[in-house]
Protein backbone atom coordinates (compact mmCIF):
# COMPACT_ATOMS: atom_id res chain seq x y z
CA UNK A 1 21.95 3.96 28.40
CA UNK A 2 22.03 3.28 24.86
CA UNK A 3 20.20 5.29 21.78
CA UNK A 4 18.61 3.70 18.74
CA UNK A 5 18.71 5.86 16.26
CA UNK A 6 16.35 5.46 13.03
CA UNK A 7 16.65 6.92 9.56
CA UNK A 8 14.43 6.85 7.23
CA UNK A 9 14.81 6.58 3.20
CA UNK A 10 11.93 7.92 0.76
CA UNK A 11 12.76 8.11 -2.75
CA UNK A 12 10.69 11.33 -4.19
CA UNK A 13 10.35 12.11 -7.92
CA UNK A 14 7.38 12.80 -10.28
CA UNK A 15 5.54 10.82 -13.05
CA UNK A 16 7.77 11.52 -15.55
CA UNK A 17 11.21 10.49 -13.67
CA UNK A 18 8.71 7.00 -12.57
CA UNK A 19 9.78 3.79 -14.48
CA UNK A 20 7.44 2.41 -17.10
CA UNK A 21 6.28 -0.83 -14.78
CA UNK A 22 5.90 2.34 -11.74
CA UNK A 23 3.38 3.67 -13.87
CA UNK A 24 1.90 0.68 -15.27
CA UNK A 25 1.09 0.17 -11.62
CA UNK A 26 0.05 3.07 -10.44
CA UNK A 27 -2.53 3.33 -13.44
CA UNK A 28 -3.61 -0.47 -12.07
CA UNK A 29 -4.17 1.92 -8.56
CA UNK A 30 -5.91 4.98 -10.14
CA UNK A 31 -8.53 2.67 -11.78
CA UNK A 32 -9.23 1.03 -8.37
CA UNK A 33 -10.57 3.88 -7.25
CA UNK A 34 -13.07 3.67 -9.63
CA UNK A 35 -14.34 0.64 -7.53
CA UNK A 36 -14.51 2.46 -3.81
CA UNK A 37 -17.31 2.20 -1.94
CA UNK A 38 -16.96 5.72 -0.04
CA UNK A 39 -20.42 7.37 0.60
CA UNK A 40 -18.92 8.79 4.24
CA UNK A 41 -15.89 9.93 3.41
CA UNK A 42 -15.96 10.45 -0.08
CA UNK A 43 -11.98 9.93 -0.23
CA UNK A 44 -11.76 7.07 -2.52
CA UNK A 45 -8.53 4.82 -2.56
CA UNK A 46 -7.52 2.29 -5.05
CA UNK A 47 -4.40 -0.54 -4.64
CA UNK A 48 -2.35 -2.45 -7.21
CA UNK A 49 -0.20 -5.38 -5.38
CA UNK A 50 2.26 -6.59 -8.55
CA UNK A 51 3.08 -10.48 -7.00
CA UNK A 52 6.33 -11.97 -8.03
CA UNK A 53 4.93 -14.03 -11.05
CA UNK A 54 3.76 -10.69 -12.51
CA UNK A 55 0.30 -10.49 -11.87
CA UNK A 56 -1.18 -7.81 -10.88
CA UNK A 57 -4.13 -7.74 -8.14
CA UNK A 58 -6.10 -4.35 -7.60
CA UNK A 59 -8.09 -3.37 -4.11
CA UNK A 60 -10.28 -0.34 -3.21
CA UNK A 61 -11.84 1.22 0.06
CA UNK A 62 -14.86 -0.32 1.00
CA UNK A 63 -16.59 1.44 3.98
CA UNK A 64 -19.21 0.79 6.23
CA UNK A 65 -21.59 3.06 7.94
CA UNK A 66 -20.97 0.56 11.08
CA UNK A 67 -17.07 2.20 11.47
CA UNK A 68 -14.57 0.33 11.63
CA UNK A 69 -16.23 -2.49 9.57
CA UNK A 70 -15.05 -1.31 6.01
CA UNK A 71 -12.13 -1.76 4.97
CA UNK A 72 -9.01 -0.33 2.83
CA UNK A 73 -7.88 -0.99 0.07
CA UNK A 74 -4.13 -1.88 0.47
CA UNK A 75 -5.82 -4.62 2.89
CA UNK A 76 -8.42 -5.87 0.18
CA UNK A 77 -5.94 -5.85 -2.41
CA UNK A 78 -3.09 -7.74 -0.73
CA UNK A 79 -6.02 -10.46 1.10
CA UNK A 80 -7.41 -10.90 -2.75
CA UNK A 81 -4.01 -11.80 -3.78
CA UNK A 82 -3.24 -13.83 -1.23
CA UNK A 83 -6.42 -15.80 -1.47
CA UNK A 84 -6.01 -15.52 -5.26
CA UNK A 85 -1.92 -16.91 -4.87
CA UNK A 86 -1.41 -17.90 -1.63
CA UNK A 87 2.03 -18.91 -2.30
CA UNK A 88 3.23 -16.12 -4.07
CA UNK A 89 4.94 -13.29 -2.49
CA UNK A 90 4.18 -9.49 -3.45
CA UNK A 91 6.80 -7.37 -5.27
CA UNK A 92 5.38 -4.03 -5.50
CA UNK A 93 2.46 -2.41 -4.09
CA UNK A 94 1.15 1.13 -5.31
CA UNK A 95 -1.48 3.23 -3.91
CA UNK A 96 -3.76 6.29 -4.84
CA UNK A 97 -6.39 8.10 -4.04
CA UNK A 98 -9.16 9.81 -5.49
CA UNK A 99 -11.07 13.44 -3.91
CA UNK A 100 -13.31 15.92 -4.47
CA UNK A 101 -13.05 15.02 -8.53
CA UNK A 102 -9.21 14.71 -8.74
CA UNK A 103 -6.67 12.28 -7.64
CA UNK A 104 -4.68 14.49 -4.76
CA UNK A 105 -1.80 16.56 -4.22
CA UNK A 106 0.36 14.76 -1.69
CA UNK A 107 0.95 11.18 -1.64
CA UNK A 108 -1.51 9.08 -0.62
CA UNK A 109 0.03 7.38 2.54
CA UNK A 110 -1.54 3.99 4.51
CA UNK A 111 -2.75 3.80 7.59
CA UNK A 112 -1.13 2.13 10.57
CA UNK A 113 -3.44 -1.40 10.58
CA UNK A 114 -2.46 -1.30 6.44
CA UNK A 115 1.53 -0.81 7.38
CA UNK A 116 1.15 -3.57 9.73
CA UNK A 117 -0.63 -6.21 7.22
CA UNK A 118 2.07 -5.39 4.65
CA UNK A 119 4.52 -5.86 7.21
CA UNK A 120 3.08 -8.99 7.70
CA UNK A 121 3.13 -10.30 4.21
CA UNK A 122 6.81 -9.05 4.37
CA UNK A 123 7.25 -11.51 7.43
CA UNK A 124 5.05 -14.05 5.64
CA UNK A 125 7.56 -14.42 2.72
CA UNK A 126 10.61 -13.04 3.85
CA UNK A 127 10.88 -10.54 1.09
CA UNK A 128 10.81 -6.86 0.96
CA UNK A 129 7.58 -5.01 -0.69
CA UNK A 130 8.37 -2.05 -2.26
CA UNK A 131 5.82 0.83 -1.93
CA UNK A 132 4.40 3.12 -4.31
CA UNK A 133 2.58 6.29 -2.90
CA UNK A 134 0.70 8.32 -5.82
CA UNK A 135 0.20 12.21 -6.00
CA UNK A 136 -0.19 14.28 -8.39
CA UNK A 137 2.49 16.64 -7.26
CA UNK A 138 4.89 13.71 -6.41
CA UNK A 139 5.33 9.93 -5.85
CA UNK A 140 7.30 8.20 -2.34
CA UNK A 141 8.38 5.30 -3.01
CA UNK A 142 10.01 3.59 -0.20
CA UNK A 143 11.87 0.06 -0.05
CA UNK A 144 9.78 -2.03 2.45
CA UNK A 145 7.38 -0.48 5.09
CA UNK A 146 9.47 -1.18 7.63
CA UNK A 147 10.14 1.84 7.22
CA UNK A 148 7.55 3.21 7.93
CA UNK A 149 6.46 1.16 10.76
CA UNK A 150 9.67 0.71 11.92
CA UNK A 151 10.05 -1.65 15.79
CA UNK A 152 6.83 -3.35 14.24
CA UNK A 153 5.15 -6.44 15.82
CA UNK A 154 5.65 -9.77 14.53
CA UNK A 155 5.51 -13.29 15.07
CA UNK A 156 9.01 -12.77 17.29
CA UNK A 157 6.96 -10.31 19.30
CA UNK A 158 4.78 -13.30 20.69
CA UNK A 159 7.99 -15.54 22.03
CA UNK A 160 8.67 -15.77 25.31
């Protein structure tokens, strides 16, 4: 028997140790929040995807009352710049989120179905998105989100 052994890298450091185009970014996220459509949960997320040819493409939360027909806003962000560029790979993605009249604490982290459509646009391109999660206590920022969906399932999953 063999072990697999995982490690996993997350860069932590606050807004003032962030890069200029980091913050440029994670403003693009903070005013997506603005945009949520939350009346449930009231936990209102915004996305900024930053593609390759330096546009920038912004996503919120958009819920449903019929759950799990809304969606978030890493997914609307990354499908509105893929329908917006289809051919042009993401470089950056940053998220925040917005609660109970402040942007919180802790990182804001994405689901599992949002880790596995990034991964996807990873596969999609063959490029590494880097990921920006916003707090107001401290930022992750992590290299692709493979790692944190590491053993994901992709297109190689589905050969025989």
């Amino acid at each position: 028997m063999k072990s697999l052994n995982l490690n996993t890298k997350i860069l932590v450091y606050n807004d003032v140790e962030a890069s200029e185009s980091i913050k440029k970014l994670i403003k693009f996220a903070k005013n997506a929040t603005k945009n949520a459509y939350a009346p449930y949960s009231h936990f209102q997320v915004g996305a900024a995807v930053m593609l390759t040819n330096g546009e920038i493409m912004t996503g919120s939360n958009q819920e449903n009352a019929a759950y799990p027909s809304g969606l978030c806003a890493e997914r609307v962000a990354l499908f509105n710049a893929n329908a917006q560029y289809p051919n042009t790979a993401v470089e950056v993605i940053a998220i925040a989120a917005f609660h109970d009249g402040e942007f919180t604490d802790v990182p804001c982290c994405p689901c599992g179905g949002c880790r596995q459509v990034i991964v996807e646009a990873e596969n999609r391109f063959d490029k590494a998105i880097k990921m920006i999660m916003y707090g107001k206590s401290k930022i992750y920022e992590v290299e692709s989100v493979k790692v944190l969906l590491p053993l994901s399932f992709g297109k190689e999953s589905l050969s025989e």
